[in-house]
Protein backbone atom coordinates (compact mmCIF):
# COMPACT_ATOMS: atom_id res chain seq x y z
CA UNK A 1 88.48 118.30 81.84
CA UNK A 2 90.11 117.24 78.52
CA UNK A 3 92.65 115.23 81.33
CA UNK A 4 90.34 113.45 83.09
CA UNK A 5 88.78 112.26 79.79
CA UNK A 6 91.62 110.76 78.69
CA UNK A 7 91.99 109.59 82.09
CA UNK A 8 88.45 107.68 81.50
CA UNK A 9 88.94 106.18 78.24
CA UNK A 10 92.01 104.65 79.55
CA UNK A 11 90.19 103.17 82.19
CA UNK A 12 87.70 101.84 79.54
CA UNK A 13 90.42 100.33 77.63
CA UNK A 14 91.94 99.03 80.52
CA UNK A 15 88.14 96.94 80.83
CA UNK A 16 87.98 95.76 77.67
CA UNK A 17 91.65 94.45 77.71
CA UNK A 18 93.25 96.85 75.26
CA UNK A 19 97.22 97.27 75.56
CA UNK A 20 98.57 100.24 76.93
CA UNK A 21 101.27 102.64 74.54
CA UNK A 22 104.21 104.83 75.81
CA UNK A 23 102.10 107.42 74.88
CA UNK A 24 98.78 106.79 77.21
CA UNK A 25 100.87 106.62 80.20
CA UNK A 26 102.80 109.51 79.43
CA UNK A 27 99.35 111.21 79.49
CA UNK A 28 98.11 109.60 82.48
CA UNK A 29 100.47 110.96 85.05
CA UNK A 30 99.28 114.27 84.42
CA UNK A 31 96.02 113.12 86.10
CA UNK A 32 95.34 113.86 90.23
CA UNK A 33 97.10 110.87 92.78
CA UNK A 34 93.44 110.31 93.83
CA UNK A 35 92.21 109.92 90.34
CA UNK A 36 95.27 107.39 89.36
CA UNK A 37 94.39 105.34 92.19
CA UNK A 38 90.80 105.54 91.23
CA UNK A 39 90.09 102.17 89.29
CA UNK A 40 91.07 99.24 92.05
CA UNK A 41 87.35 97.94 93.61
CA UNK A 42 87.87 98.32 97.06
CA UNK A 43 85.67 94.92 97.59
CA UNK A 44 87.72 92.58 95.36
CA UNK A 45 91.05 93.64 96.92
CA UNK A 46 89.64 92.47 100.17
CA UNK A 47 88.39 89.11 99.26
CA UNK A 48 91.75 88.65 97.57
CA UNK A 49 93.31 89.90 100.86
CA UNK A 50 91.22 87.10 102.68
CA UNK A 51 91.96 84.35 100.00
CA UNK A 52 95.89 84.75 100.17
CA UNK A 53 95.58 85.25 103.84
CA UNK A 54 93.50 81.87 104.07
CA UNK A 55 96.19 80.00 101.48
CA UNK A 56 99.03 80.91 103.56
CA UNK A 57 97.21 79.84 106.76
CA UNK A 58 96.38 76.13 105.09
CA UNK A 59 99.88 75.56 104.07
CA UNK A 60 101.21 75.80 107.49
CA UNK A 61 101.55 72.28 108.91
CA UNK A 62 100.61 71.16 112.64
CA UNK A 63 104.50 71.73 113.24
CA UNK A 64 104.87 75.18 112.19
CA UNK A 65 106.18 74.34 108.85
CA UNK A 66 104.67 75.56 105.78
CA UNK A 67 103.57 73.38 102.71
CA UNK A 68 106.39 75.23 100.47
CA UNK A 69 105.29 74.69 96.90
CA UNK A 70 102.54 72.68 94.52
CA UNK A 71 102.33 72.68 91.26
CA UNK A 72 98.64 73.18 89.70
CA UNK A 73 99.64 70.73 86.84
CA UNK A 74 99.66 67.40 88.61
CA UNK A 75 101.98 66.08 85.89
CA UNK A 76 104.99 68.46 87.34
CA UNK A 77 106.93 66.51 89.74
CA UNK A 78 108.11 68.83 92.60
CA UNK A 79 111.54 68.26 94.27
CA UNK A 80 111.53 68.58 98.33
CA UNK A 81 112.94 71.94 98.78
CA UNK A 82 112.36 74.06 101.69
CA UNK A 83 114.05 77.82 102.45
CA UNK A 84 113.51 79.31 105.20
CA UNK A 85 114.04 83.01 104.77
CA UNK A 86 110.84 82.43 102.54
CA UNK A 87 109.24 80.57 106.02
CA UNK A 88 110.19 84.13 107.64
CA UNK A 89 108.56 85.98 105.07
CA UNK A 90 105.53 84.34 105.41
CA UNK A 91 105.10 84.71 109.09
CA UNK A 92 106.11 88.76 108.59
CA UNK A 93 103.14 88.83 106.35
CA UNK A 94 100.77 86.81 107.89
CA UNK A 95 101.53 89.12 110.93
CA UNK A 96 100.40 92.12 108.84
CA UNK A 97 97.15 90.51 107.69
CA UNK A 98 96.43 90.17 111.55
CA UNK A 99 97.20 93.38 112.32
CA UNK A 100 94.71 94.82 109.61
CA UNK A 101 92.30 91.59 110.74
CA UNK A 102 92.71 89.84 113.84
CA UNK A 103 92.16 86.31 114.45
CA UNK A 104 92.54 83.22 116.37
CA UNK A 105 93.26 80.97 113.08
CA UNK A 106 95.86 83.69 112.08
CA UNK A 107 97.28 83.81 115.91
CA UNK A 108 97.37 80.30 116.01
CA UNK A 109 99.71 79.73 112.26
CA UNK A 110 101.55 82.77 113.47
CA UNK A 111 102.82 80.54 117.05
CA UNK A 112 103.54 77.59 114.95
CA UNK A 113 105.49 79.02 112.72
CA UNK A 114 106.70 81.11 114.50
CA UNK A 115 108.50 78.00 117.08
CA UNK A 116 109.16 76.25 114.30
CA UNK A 117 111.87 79.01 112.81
CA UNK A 118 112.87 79.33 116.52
CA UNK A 119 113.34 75.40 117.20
CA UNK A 120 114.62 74.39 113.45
CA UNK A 121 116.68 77.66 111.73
CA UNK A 122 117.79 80.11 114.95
CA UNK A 123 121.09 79.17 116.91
CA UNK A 124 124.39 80.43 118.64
CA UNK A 125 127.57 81.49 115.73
CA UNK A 126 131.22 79.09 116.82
CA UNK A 127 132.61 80.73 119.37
CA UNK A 128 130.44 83.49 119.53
CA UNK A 129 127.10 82.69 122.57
CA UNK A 130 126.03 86.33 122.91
CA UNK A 131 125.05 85.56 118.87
CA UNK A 132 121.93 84.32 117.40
CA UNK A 133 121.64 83.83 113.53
CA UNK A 134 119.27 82.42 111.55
CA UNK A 135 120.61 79.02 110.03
CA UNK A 136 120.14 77.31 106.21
CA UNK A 137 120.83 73.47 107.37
CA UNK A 138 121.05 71.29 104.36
CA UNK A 139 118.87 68.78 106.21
CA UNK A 140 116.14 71.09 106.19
CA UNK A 141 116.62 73.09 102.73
CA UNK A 142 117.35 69.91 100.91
CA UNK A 143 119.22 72.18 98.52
CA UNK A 144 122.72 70.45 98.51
CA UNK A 145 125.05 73.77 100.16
CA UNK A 146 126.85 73.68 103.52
CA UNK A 147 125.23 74.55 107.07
CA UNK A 148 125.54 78.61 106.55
CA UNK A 149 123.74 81.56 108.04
CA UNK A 150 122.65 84.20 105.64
CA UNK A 151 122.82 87.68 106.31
CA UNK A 152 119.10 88.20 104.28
CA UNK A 153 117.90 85.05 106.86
CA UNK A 154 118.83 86.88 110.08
CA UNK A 155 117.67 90.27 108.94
CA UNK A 156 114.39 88.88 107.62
CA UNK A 157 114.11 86.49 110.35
CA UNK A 158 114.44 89.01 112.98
CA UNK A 159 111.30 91.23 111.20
CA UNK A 160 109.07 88.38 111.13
CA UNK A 161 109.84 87.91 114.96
CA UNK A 162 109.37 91.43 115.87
CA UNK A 163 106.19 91.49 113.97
CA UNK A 164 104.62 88.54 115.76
CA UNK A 165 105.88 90.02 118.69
CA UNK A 166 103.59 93.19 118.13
CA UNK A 167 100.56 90.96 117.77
CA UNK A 168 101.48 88.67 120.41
CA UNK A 169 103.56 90.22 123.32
CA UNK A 170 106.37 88.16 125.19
CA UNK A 171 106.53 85.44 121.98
CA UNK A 172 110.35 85.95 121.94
CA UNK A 173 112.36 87.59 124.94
CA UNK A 174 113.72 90.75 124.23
CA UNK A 175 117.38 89.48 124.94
CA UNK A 176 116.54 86.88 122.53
CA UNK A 177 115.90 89.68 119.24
CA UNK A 178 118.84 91.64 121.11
CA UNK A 179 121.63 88.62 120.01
CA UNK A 180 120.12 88.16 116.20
CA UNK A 181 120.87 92.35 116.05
CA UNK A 182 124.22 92.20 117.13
CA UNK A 183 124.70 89.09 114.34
CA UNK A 184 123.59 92.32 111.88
CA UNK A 185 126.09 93.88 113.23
CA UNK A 186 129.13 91.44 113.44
CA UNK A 187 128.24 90.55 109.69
CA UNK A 188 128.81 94.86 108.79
CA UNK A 189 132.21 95.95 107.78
CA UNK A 190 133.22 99.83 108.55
CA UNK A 191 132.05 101.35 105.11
CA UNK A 192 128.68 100.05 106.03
CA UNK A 193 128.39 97.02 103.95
CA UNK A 194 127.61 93.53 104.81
CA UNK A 195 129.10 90.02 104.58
CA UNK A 196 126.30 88.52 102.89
CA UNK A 197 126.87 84.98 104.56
CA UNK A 198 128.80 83.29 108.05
CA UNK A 199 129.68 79.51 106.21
CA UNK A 200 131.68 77.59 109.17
CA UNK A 201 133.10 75.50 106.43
CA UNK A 202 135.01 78.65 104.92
CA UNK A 203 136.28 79.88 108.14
CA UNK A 204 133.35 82.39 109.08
CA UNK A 205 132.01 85.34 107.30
CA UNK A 206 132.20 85.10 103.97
CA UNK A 207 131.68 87.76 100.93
CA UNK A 208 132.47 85.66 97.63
CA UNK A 209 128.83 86.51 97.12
CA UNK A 210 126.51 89.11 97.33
CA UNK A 211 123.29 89.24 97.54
CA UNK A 212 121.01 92.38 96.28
CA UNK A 213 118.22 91.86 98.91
CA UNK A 214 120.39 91.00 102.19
CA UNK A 215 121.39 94.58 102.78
CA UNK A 216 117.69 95.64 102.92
CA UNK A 217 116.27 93.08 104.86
CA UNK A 218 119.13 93.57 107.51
CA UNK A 219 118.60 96.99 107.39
CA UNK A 220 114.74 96.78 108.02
CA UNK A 221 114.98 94.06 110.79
CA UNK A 222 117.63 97.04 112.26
CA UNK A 223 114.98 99.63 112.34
CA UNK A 224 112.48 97.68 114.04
CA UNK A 225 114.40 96.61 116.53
CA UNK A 226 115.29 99.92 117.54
CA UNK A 227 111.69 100.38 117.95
CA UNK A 228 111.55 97.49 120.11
CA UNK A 229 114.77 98.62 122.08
CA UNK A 230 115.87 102.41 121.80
CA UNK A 231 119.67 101.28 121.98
CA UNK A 232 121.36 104.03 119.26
CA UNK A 233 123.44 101.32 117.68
CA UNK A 234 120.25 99.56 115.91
CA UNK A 235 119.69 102.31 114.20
CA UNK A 236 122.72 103.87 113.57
CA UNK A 237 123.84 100.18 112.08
CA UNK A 238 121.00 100.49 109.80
CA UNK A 239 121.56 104.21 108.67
CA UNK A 240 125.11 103.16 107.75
CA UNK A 241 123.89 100.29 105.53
CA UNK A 242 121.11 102.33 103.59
CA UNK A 243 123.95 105.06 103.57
CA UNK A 244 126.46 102.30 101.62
CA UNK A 245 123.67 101.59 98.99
CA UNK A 246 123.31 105.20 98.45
CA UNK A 247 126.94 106.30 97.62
CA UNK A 248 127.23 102.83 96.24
CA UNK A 249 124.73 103.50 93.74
CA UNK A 250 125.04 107.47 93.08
CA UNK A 251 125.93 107.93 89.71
CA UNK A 252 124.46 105.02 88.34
CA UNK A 253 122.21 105.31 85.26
CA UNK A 254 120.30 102.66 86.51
CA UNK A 255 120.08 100.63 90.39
CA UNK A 256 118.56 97.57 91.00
CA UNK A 257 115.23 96.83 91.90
CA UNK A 258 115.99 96.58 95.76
CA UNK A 259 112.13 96.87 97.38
CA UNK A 260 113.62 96.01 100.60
CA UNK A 261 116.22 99.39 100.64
CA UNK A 262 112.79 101.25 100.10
CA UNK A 263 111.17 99.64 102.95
CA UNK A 264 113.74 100.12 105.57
CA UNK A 265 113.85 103.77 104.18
CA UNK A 266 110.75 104.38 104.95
CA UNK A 267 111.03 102.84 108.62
CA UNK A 268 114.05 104.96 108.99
CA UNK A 269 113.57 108.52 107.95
CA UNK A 270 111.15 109.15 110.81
CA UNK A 271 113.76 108.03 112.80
CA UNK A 272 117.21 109.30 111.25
CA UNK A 273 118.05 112.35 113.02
CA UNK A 274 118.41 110.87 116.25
CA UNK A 275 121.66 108.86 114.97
CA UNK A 276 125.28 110.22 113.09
CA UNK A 277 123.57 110.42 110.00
CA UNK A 278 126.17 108.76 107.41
CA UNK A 279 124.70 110.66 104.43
CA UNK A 280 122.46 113.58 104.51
CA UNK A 281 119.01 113.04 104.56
CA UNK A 282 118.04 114.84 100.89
CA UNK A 283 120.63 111.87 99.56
CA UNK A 284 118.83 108.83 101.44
CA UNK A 285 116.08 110.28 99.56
CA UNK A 286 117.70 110.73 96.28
CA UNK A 287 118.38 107.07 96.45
CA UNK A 288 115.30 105.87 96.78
CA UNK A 289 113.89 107.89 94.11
CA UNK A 290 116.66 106.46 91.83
CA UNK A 291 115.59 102.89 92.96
CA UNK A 292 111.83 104.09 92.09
CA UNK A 293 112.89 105.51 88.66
CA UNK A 294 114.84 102.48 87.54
CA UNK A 295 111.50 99.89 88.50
CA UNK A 296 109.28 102.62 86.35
CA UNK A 297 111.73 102.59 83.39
CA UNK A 298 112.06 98.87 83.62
CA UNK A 299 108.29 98.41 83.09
CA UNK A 300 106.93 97.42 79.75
CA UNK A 301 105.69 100.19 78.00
CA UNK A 302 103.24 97.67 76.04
CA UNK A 303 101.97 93.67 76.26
CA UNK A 304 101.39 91.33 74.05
CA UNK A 305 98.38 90.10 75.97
CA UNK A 306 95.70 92.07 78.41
CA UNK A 307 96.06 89.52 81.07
CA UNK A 308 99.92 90.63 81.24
CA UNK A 309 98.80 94.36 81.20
CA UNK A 310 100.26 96.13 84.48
CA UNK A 311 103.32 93.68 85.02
CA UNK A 312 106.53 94.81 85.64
CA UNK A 313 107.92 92.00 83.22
CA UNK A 314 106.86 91.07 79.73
CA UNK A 315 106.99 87.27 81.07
CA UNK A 316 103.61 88.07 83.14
CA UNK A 317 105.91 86.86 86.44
CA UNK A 318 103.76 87.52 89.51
CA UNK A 319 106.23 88.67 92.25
CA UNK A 320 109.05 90.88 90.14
CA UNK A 321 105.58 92.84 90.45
CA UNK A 322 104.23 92.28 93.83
CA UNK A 323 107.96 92.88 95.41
CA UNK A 324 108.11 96.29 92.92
CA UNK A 325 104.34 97.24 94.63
CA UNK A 326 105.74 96.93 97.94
CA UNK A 327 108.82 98.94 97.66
CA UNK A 328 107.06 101.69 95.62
CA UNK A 329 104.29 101.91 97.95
CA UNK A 330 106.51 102.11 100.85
CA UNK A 331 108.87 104.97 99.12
CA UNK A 332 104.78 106.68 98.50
CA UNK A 333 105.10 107.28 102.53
CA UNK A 334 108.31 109.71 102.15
CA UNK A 335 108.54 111.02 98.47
CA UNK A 336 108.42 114.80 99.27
CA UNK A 337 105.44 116.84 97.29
CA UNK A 338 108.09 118.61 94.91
CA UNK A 339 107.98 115.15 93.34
CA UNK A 340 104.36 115.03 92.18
CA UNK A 341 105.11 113.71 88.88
CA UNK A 342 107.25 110.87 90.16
CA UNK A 343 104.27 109.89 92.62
CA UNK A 344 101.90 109.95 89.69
CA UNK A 345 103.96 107.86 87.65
CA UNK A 346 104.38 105.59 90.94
CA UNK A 347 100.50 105.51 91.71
CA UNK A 348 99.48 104.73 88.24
CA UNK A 349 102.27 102.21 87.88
CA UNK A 350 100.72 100.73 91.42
CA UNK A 351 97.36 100.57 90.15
CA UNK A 352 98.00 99.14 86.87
CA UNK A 353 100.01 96.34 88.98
CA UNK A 354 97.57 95.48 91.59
CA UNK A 355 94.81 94.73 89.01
CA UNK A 356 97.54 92.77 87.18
CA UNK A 357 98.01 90.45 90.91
CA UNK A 358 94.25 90.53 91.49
CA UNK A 359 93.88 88.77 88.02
CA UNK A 360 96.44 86.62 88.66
CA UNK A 361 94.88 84.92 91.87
CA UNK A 362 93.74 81.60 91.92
CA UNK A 363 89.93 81.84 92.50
CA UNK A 364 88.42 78.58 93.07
CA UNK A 365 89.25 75.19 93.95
CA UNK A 366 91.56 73.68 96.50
CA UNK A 367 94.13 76.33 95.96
CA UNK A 368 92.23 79.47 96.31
CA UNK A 369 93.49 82.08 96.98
CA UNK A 370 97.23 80.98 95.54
CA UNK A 371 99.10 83.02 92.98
CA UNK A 372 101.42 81.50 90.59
CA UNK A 373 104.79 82.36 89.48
CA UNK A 374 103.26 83.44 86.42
CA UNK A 375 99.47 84.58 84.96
CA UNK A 376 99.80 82.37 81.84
CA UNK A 377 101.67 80.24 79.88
CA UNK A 378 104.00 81.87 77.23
CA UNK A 379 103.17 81.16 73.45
CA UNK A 380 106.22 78.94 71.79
CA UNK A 381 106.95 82.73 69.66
CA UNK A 382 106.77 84.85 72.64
CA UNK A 383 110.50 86.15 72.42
CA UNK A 384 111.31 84.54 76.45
CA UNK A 385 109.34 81.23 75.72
CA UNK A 386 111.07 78.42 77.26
CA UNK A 387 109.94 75.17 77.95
CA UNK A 388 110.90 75.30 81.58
CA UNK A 389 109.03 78.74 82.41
CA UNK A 390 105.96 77.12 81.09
CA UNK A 391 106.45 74.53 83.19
CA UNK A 392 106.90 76.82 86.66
CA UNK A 393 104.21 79.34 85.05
CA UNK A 394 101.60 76.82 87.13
CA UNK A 395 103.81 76.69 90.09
CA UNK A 396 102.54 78.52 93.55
CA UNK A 397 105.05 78.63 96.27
CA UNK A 398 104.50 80.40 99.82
CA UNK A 399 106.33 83.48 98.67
CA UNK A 400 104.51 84.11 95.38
CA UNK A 401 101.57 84.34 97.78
CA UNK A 402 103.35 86.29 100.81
CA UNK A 403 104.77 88.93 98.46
CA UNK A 404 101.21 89.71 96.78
CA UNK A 405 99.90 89.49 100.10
CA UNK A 406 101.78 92.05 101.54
CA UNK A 407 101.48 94.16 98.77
CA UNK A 408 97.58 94.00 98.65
CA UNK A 409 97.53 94.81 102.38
CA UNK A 410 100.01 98.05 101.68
CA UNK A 411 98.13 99.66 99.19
CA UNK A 412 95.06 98.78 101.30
CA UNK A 413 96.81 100.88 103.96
CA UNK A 414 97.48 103.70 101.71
CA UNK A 415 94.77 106.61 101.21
CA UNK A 416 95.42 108.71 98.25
């Protein structure tokens, strides 16, 4: 009893905009998973399901291509940019939303876009017609770097497909996803890791850099199409590259936040005895839970303002939080029962983030529905003021809105 009144007066402080200590959410995760849960209105995440669900389907153009990024302060002048891993994204999510609420509009975004990344981004590698990767072209991303296919672009590029594919059957031929796999797997080396980009300019596959989130989304876009097509080598491809992570990052103290290793976990693990299995399975999971631990510990223990309560960063950035909701809400779907107090920490982490997002939402005007990169403005004394974040705080780009999209719909899905 004397637990769930703590539990309550939290709740009420929580109202009334109070920050929360080290100590309070120590206390909390003593309370039941249901009970942590307990304080999102079921209503409000809906309509703010609906509103970022609407925003993304405005943006997207009579050509498939999405209205990237505004600016809510008019005086901000935006330069043309475009990237189309976060056009992939988008369409992935928007797939979702249909899937939980079907509907011509959302159909109808989901085929433009969905041609668009096909006609514009996908093509053959040099010398290589049997693969299909998903392209950066300078003329398109307007960011200044050569023609290059990224290994995150591909992986991501080839979820988004297989998603619309659920919702609408014979979208993209099966031969078609088949060629952007085996791009996965020309890009993996034999420990399991991955080039992280094919530039033609610098002879081919190229590892100079390396991106945290490739590995993931290449990973998840593996899984899924093993769904699609039963061939072992999808999934064993995908095994190996979670497997690499996971020795990678055994004895660290700390691991990055990778979300996207926690999503193509949990894809996986239903599936990861039928392939060689790299690592055992007890370790795939003790990776994840480091990943988990690492987001929790990272999270402010205290704000400095109640709209920033529940962020994972004392900045009040929107999707370092939504991206940290998905992956923890996808590792909630395997995290054995022996780890109850993990999952309570996770679910009132969650919970405190999610009403964090819902504030954030834009909720009237022309961009309803929109989140921004960041809830508020920082005071000139807050310890990361800069002039440039305040300037971006008011920015809303299609994967600020994807991200807390996709998040709202997951913990929508979940029942605790």
């Amino acid at each position: 009893m004397l637990i769930i009144m703590k539990y309550r007066f939290l709740i009420i402080a929580l109202t009334l905009g109070l920050c929360v200590t080290a100590c309070v959410h120590t206390s909390i995760v003593w309370a039941s998973e249901k009970e942590a849960a307990a304080f999102i209105e079921q209503k409000q995440l809906n309509e703010s399901i609906h509103a970022a669900a609407d925003y993304l389907i405005r943006q997207c153009r009579e050509n498939g291509k999405f209205r990237y990024r505004i600016n809510l302060n008019k005086a901000v002048k935006l330069k043309p940019r475009y990237n189309l891993l976060r056009h992939a994204g988008t369409i992935y999510a928007l797939a979702s939303y249909d899937q939980a609420y079907t509907g011509e509009l959302t159909r109808s975004v989901l085929k433009r876009s969905t041609q668009f990344l096909k006609k514009t981004a996908i093509g053959s590698v040099p010398g290589r017609d049997d693969l299909l990767a998903v392209w950066s072209h300078p003329d398109i991303n307007l960011g200044g770097k050569p023609l290059q296919a990224k290994l995150g672009g591909t992986g991501i590029g080839l979820v988004a497909l297989l998603s619309v594919e659920k919702r609408i059957p014979g979208t993209t031929p099966l031969e078609y996803l088949r060629q952007m796999g085996e791009f996965l797997i020309y890009m993996q080396k034999k420990d399991g890791s991955f080039y992280s980009k094919y530039i033609p300019q610098k002879g081919g596959r190229d590892d100079s850099w390396t991106s945290l989130y490739y590995p993931g989304e290449a990973a998840l876009g593996l899984v899924m199409l093993y769904e699609r097509d039963p061939a072992i080598k999808w999934l064993q491809a995908a095994a190996d590259g979670i497997a690499f992570l996971a020795k990678k990052r055994a004895e660290a103290d700390a691991v990055e936040a990778d979300h996207w290793a926690l999503l193509a976990t949990a894809r996986m693990l239903p599936l990861y005895d039928r392939c060689r299995q790299p690592i055992p399975r007890q370790s795939v999971i003790k990776h994840a839970v480091q990943i988990c631990e690492s987001m929790l510990k990272d999270k402010p223990a205290n704000y400095d303002s109640w709209l920033r309560n529940g962020s994972f960063t004392a900045d009040g950035r929107t999707t370092p939080t939504a991206i940290r909701l998905e992956g923890l809400l996808g590792a909630l779907g395997f995290l054995p029962v022996e780890r109850s107090y993990l999952r309570r920490q996770i679910i009132f982490a969650i919970s405190e983030g999610m009403q964090f997002l819902l504030r954030s939402q834009i909720q009237s005007g022309e961009h309803t529905g929109g989140i921004p990169r960041a809830i508020q403005k920082l005071p000139k004394d807050h310890p990361q003021w800069k002039r440039s974040f305040n300037r971006r705080a008011t920015e809303v780009r299609i994967d600020y809105v994807q991200h807390a999209l996709s998040a709202m719909l997951a913990y929508e899905r979940m029942s605790f």
